[in-house]
Each structure stands twice: as structure tokens, then as C-alpha cells.
N, C-alpha and C. Protein backbone atom coordinates (compact mmCIF):
# COMPACT_ATOMS: atom_id res chain seq x y z
N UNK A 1 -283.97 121.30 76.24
CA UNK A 1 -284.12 119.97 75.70
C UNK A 1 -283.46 119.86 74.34
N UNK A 2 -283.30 120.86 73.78
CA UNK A 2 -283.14 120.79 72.26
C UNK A 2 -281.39 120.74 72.02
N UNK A 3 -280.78 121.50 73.18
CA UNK A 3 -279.24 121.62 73.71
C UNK A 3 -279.14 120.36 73.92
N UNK A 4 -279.77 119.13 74.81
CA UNK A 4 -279.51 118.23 75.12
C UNK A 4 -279.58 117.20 74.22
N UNK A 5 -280.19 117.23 73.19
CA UNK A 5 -280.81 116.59 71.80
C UNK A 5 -279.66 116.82 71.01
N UNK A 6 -278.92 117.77 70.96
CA UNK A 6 -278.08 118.09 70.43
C UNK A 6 -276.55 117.62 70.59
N UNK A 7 -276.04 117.99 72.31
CA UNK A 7 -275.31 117.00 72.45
C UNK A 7 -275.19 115.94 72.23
N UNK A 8 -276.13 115.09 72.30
CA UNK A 8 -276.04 113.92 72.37
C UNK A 8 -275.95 113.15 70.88
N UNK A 9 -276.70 113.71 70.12
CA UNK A 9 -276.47 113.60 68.71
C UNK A 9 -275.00 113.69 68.65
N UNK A 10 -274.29 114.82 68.55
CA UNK A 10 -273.32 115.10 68.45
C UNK A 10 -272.04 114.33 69.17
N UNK A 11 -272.18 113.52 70.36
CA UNK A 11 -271.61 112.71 71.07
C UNK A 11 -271.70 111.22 70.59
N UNK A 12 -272.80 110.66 69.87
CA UNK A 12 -272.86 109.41 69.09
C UNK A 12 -272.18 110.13 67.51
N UNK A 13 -272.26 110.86 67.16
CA UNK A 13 -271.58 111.58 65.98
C UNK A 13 -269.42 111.20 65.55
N UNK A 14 -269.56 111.55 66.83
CA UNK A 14 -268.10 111.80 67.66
C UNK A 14 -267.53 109.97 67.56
N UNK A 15 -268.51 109.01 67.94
CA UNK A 15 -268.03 107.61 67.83
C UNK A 15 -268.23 107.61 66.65
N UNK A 16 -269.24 107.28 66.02
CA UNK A 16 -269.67 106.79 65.14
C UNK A 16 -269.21 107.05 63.65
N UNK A 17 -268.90 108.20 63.09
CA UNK A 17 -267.71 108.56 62.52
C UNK A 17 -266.64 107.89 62.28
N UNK A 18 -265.53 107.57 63.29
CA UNK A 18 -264.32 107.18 63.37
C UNK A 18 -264.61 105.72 62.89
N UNK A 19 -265.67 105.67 63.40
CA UNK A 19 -266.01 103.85 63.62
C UNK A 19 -266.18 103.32 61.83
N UNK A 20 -266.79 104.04 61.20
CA UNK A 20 -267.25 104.11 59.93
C UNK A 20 -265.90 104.40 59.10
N UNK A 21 -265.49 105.10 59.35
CA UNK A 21 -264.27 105.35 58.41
C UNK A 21 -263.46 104.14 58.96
N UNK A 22 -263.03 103.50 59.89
CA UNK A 22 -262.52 102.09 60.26
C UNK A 22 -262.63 101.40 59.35
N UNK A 23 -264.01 101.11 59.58
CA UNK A 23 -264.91 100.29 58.62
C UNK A 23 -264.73 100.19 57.11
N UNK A 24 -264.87 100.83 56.72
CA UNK A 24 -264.37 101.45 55.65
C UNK A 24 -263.22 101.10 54.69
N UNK A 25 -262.11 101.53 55.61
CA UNK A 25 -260.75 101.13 55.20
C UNK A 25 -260.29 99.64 55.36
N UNK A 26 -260.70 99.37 56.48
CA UNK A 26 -260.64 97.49 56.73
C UNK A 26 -261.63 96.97 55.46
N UNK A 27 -262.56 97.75 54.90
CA UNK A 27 -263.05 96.52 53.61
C UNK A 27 -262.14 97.15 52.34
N UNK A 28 -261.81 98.73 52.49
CA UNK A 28 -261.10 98.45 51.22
C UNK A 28 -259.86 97.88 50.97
N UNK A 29 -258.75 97.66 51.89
CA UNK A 29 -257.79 97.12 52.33
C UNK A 29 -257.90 95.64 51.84
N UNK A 30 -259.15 95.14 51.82
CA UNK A 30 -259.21 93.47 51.98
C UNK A 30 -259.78 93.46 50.40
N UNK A 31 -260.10 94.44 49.96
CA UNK A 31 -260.53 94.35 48.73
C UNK A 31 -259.94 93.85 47.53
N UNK A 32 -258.36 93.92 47.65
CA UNK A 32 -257.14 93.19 46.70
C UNK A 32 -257.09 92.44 46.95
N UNK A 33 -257.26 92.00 48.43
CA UNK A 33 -256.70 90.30 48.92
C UNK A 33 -257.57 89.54 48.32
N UNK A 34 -258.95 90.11 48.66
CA UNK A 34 -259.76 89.01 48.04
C UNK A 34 -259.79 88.84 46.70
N UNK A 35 -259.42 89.99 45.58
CA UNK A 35 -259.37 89.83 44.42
C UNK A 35 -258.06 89.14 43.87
N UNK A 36 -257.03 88.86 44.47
CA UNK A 36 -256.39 88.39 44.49
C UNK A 36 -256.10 86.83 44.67
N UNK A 37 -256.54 86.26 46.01
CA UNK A 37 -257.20 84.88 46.34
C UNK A 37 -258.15 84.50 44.70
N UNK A 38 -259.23 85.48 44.46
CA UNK A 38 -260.01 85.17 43.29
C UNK A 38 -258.96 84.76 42.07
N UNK A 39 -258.23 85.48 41.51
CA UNK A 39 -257.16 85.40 40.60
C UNK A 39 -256.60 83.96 40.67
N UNK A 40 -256.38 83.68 42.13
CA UNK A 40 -255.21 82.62 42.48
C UNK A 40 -256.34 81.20 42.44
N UNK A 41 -257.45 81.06 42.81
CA UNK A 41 -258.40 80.47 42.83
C UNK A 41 -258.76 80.00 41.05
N UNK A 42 -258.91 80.86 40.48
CA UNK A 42 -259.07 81.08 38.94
C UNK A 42 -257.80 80.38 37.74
N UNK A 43 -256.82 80.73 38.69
CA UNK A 43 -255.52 80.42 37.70
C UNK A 43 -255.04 78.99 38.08
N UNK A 44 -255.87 78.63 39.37
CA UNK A 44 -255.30 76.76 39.51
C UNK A 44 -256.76 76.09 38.45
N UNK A 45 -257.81 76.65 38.54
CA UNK A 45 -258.90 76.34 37.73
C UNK A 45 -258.29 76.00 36.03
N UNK A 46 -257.76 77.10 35.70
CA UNK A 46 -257.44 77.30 34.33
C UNK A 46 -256.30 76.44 34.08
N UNK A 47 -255.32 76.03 34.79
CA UNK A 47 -254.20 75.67 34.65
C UNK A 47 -254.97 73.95 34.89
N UNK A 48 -256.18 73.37 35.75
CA UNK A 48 -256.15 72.34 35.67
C UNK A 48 -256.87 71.68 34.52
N UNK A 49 -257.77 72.62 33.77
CA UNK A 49 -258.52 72.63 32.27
C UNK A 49 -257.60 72.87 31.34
N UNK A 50 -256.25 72.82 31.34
CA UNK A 50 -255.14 72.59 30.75
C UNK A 50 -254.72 71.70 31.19
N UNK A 51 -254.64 71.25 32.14
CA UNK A 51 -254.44 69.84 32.47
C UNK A 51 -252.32 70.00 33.14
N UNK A 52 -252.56 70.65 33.54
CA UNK A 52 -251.37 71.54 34.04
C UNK A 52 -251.45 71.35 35.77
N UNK A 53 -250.91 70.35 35.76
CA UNK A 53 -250.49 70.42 37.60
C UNK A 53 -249.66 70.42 38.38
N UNK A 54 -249.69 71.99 39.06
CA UNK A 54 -248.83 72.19 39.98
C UNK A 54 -248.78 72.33 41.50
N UNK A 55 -248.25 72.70 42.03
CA UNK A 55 -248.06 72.86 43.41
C UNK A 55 -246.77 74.06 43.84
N UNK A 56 -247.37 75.46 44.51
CA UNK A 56 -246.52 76.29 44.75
C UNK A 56 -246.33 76.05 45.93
N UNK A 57 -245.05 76.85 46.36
CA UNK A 57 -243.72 76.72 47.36
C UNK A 57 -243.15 77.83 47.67
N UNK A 58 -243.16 77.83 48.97
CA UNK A 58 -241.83 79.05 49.07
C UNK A 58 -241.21 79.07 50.00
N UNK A 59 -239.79 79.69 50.61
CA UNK A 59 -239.20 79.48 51.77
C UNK A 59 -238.13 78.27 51.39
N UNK A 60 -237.45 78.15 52.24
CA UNK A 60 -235.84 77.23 52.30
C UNK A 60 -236.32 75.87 52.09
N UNK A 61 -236.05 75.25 51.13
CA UNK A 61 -236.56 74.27 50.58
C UNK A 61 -235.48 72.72 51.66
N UNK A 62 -236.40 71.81 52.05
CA UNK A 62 -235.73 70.82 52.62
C UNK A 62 -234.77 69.99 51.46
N UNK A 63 -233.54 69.66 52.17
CA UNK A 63 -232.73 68.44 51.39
C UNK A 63 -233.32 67.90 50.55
N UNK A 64 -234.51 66.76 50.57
CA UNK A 64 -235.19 65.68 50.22
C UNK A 64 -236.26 66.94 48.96
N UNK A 65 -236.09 67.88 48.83
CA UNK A 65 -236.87 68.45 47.73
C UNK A 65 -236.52 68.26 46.37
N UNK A 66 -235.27 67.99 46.16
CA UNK A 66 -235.30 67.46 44.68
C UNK A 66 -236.00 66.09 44.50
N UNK A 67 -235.75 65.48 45.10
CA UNK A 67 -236.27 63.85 45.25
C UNK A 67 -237.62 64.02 44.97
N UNK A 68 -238.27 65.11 45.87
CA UNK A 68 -240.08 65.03 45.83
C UNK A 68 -240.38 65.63 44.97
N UNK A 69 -239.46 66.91 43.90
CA UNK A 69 -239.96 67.16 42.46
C UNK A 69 -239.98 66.41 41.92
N UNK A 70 -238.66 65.33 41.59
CA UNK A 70 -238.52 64.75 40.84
C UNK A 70 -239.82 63.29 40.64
N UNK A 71 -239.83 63.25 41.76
CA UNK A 71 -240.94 61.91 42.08
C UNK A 71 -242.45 62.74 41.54
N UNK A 72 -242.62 63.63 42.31
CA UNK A 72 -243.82 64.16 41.84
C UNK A 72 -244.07 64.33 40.02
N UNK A 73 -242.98 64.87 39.23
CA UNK A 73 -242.98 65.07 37.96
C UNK A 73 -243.28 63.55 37.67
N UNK A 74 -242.43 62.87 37.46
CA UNK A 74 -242.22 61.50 36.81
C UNK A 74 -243.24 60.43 36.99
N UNK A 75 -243.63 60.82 38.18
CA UNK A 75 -244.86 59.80 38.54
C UNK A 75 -246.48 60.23 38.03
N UNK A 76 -246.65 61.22 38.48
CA UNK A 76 -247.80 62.28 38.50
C UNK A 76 -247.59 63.37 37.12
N UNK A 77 -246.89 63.86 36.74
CA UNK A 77 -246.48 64.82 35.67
C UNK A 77 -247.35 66.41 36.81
N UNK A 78 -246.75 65.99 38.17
CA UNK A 78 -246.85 67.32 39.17
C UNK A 78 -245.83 68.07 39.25
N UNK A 79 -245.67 69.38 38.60
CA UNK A 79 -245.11 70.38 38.68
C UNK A 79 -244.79 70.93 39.64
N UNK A 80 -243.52 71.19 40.59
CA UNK A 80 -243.49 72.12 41.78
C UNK A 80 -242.72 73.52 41.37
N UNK A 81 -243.38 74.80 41.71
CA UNK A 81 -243.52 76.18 41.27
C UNK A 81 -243.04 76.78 43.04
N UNK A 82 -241.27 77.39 43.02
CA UNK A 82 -241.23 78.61 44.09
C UNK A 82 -241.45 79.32 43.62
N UNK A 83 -242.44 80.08 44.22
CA UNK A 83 -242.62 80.79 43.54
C UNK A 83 -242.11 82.45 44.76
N UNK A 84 -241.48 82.19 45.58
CA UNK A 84 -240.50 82.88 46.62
C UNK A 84 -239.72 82.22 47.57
N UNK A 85 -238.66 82.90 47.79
CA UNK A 85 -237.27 82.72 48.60
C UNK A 85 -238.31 82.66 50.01
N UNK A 86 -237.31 82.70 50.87
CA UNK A 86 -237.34 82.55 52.23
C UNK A 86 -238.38 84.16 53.28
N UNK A 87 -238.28 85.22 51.87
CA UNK A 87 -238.50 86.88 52.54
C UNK A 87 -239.81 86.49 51.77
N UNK A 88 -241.21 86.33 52.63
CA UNK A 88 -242.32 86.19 51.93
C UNK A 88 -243.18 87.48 52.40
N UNK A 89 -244.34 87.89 52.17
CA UNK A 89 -245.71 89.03 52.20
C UNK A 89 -246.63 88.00 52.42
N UNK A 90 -247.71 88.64 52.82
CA UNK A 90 -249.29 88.22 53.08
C UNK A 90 -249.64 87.63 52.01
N UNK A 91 -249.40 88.94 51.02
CA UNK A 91 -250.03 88.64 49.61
C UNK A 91 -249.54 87.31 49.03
N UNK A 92 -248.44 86.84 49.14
CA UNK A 92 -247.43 85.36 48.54
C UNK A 92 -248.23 84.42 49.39
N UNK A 93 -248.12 84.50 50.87
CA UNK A 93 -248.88 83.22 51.41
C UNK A 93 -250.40 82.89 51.21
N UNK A 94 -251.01 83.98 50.84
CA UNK A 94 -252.14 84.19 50.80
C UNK A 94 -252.28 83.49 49.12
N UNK A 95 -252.07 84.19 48.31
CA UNK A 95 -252.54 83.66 46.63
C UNK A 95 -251.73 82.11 47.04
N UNK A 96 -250.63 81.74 47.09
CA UNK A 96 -249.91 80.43 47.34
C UNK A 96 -251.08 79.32 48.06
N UNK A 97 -251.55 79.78 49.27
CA UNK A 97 -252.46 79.02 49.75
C UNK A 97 -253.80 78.65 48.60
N UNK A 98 -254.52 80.17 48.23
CA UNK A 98 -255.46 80.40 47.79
C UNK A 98 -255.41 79.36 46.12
N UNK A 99 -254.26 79.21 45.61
CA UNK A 99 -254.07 78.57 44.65
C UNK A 99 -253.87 76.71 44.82
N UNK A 100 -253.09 76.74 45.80
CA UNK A 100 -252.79 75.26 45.92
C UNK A 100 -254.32 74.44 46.47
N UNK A 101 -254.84 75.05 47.29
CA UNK A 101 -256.49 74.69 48.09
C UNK A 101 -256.90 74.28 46.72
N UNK A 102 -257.23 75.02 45.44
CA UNK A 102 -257.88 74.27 44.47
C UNK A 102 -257.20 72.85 44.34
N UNK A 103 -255.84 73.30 43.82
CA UNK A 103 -254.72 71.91 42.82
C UNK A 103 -254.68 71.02 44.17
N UNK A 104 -254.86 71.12 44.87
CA UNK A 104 -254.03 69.72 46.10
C UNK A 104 -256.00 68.96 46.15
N UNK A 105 -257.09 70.04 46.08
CA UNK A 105 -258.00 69.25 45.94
C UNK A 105 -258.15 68.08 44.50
N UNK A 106 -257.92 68.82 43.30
CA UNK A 106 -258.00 68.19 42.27
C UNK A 106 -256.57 67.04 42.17
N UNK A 107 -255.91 67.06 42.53
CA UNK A 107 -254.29 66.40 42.64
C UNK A 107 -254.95 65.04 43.43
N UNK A 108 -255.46 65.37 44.44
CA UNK A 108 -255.68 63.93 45.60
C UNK A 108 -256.80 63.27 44.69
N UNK A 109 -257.62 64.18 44.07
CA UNK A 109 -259.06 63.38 43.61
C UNK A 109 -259.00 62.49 42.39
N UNK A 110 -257.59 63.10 41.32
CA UNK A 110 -257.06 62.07 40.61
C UNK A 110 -256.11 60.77 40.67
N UNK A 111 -255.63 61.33 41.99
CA UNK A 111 -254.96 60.13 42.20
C UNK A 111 -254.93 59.74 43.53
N UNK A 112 -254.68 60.08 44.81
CA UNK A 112 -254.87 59.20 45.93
C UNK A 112 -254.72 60.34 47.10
N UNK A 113 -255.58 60.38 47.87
CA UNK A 113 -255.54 61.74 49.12
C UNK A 113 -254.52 61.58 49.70
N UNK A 114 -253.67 60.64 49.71
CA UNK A 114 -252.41 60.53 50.19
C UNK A 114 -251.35 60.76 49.80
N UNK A 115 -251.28 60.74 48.55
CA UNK A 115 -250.48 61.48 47.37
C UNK A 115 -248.93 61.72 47.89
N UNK A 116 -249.28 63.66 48.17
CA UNK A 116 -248.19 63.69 48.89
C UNK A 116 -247.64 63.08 50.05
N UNK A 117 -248.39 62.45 50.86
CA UNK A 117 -247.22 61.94 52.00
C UNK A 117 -246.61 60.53 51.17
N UNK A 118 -247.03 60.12 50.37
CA UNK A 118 -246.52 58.85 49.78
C UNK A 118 -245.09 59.20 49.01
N UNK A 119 -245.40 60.24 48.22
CA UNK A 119 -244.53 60.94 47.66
C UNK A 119 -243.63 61.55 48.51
N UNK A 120 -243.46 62.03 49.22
CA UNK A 120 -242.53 62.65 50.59
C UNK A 120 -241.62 61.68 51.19
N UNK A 121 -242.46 60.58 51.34
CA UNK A 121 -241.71 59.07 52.02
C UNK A 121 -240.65 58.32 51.28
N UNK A 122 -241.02 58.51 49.86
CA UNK A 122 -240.07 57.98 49.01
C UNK A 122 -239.26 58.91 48.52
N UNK A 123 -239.45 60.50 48.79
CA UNK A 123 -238.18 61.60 48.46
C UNK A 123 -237.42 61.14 49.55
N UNK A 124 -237.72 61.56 50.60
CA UNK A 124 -236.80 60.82 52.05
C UNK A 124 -235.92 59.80 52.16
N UNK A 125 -236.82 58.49 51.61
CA UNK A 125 -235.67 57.62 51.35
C UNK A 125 -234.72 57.54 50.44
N UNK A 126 -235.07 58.10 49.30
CA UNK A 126 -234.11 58.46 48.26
C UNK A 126 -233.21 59.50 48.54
N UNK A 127 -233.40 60.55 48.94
CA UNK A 127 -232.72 61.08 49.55
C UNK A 127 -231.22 60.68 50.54
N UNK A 128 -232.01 59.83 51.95
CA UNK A 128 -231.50 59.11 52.74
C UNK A 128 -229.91 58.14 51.90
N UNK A 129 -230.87 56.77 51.44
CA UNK A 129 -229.89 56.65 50.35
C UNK A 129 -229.01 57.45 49.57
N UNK A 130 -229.32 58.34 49.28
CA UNK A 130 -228.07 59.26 48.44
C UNK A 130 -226.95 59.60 49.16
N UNK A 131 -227.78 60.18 50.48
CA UNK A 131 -226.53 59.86 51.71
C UNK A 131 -225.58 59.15 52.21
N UNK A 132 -226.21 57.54 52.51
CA UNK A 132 -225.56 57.01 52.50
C UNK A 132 -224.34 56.54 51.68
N UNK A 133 -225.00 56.88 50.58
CA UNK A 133 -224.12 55.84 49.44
C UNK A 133 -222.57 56.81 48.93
N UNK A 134 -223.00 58.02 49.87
CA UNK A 134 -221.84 59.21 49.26
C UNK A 134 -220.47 58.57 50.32
């Protein structure tokens, strides 16, 4: 009985182990991200108690993007920040998200939840126009 007590210990031992050290590494792994998100969370906070509003970006920027900085600055005094090229990481989409979720909440609540698509509509046409008129 005591052989069999034994195996068997030793056979939940055998999972349970591996399983734990898994465990383990999947929270310390996530342990930057989240301190990171925190950082990115923190620094749209600080930047809007400065009264500092931006909006980060990254990847191949459409035609009509100067138009929607420019509209966004002049209208809003909204800042747009790439803050990476087209070759992005977890970590970039991740703080990028983790940062803008604050500013796009505080951005709509000062001025209109529609904000950006209003702003987008009139980069477009300005844009458009520029086209044409070339």
C-alpha cells in the first residue's frame, strides 16, 4: 500500500510540477506588460493634468494624415505622436493602445464622442480637394 501511495504521489508530482513552473513563467512574462500598460495608462493621465493632448500612431500612415493632424492640432490643440514605423512588437501595440484608451476617453468627453470621425471627414475632403485641384 505504501508503494502504491507512493506512486501515485509521485505520478501527480510528475504533472503537477511542469504545470506550476508554466504557471509561473506565464505570470512572470506578463509582469512587464502589465507594468508597462500601467506606465502607458499613467503617462496619458499626466500628460492630460498638463493639459497635453495626444493621440499615438503607428504603421503607414494614410494620404489624408496630414490633413487630420493638421485639423486635429488647430481645432482641438490634439497632438498626433508615431510613435513607430510600419515593423511594430506587442509591447508598441500594447502601451499605444494602453495609452490612447485613457486620451480618446478624455478627448471625446471634452469635446464631442465623435470627434474623430468628424475630424477624419474633413481630412478626406481636404485632402480629396488637394487632389483635385493639382
Amino acid at each position: 500500500m505504501s508503494n502504491t501511495k507512493h506512486t501515485t504521489t509521485h505520478r501527480a508530482l510528475k504533472v503537477l510540477i511542469p504545470t506550476a513552473i508554466l504557471t509561473i513563467s506565464i505570470i512572470c512574462f506578463q509582469i512587464p506588460a502589465w507594468r508597462q500598460t500601467t506606465q502607458a495608462h499613467n503617462q496619458a493621465n499626466i500628460d492630460i493634468d498638463n493639459n497635453h493632448l495626444e493621440i499615438r500612431t503607428y504603421g503607414l500612415p494614410h494620404p489624408a494624415s496630414t490633413q487630420y493632424q493638421e485639423i486635429l492640432l488647430q481645432k482641438y490643440n490634439i497632438h498626433i505622436n508615431m510613435v513607430a514605423g510600419c515593423i511594430v512588437d506587442e509591447q508598441i501595440i500594447q502601451t499605444t493602445k494602453a495609452y490612447n484608451t485613457v486620451m480618446e476617453a478624455e478627448i471625446t468627453k471634452r469635446f464631442a464622442p465623435n470627434i474623430f470621425d468628424q475630424a477624419w471627414e474633413e481630412a478626406v475632403k481636404l485632402y480629396e480637394q488637394s487632389i483635385n485641384n493639382h
